[in-house]
Protein backbone atom coordinates (compact mmCIF):
# COMPACT_ATOMS: atom_id res chain seq x y z
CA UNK A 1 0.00 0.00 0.00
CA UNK A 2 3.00 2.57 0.71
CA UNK A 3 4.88 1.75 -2.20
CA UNK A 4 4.85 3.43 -6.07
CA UNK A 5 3.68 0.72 -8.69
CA UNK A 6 3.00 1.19 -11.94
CA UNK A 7 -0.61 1.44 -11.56
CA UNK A 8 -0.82 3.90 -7.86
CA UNK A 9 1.29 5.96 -6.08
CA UNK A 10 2.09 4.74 -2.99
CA UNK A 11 0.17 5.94 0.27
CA UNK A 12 1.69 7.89 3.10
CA UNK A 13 1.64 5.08 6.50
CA UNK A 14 -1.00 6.73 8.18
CA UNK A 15 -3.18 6.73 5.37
CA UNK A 16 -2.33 2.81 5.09
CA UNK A 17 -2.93 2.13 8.81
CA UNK A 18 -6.46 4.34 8.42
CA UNK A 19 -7.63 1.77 5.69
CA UNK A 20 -6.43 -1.05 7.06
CA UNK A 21 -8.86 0.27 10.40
CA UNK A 22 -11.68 0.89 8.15
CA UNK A 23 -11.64 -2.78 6.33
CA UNK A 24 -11.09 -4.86 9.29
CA UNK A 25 -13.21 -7.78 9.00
CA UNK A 26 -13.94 -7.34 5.27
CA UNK A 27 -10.72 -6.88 3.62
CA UNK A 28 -8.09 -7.65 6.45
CA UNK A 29 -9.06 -9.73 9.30
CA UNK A 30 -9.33 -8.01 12.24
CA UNK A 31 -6.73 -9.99 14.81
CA UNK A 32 -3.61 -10.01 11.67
CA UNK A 33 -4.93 -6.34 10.89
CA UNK A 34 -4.79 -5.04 14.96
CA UNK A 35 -0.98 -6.35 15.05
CA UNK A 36 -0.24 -4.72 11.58
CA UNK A 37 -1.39 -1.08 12.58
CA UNK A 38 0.41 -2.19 16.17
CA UNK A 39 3.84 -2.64 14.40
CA UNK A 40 3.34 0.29 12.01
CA UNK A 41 2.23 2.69 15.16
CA UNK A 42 5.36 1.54 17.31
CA UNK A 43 7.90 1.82 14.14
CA UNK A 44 8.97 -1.03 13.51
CA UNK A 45 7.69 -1.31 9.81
CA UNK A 46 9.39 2.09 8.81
CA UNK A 47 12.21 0.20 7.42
CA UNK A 48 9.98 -1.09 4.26
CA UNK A 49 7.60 2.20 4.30
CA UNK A 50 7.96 3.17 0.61
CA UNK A 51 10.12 0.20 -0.64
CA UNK A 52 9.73 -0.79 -4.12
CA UNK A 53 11.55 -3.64 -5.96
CA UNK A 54 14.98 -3.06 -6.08
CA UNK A 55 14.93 -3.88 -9.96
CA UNK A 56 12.11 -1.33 -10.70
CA UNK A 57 13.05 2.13 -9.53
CA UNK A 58 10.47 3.93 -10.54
CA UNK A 59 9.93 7.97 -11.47
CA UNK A 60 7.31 10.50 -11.35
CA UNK A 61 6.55 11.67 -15.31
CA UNK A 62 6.89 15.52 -14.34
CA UNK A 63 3.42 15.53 -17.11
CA UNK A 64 0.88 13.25 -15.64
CA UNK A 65 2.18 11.82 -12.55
CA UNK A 66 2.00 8.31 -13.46
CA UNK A 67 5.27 6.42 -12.88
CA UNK A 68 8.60 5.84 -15.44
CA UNK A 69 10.60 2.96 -14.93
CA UNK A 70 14.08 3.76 -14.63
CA UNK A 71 16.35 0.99 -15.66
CA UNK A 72 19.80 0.94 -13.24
CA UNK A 73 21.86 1.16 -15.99
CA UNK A 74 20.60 4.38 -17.08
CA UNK A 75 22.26 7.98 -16.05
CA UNK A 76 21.73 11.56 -16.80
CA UNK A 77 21.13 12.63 -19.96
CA UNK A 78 19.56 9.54 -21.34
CA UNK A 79 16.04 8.98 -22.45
CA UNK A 80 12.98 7.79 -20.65
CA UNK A 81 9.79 7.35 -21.76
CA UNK A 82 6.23 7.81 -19.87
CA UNK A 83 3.89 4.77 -21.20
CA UNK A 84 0.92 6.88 -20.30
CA UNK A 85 1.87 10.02 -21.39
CA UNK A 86 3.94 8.60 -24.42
CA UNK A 87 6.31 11.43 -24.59
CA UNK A 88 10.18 10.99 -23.88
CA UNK A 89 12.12 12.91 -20.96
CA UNK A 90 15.91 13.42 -20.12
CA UNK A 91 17.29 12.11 -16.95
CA UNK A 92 18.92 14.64 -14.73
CA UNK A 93 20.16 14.29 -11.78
CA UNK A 94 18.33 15.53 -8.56
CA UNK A 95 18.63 15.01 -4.72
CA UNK A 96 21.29 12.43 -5.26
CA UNK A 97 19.68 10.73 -7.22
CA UNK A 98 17.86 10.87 -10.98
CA UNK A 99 14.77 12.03 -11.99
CA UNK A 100 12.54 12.46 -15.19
CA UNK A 101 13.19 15.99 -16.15
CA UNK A 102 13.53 17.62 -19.23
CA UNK A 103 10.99 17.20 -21.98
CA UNK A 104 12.08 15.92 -24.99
């Protein structure tokens, strides 16, 4: 729920543990769902808050938001496309690290 897939952006943790609360006993069940927002509350999930696949960093498109995979290859200056959006951006590097930037 916190982390960026292709098809959402990922959630912040309190919005995660506030749907978790509202879906106990329909979508999580209610004893595994108690001890989830438990852990998350006391910390010791913020480790994996966020965390994606480590072979699919993914991007904001700075157009439509949707995400642009980022192969780990790839540096500043090269190409990237945005599969919704369908137009190509320059990597360039940002917050130590690289970001869709430029249109092309």
């Amino acid at each position: 729920m916190t982390s960026t897939r292709p098809y959402h952006k990922g959630m912040t943790m309190e919005a995660a543990i506030e749907q978790i609360a509202k879906t106990l006993d329909t979508q999580f069940d209610r004893p595994f769902g108690l001890n989830f927002i438990e852990l998350a509350k006391s910390g010791e999930l913020d480790a994996i808050i966020g965390h994606s696949e480590a072979d699919i960093p993914m991007r904001d498109c700075p157009i439509c938001g949707p995400v642009v995979v980022v192969h780990m290859h790839q540096k500043a200056g090269d190409a990237v496309f945005c599969r919704v959006y369908g137009n190509g951006f320059s990597l360039q590097k940002q917050r130590g690290g690289i970001e869709a930037g430029t249109y092309r």
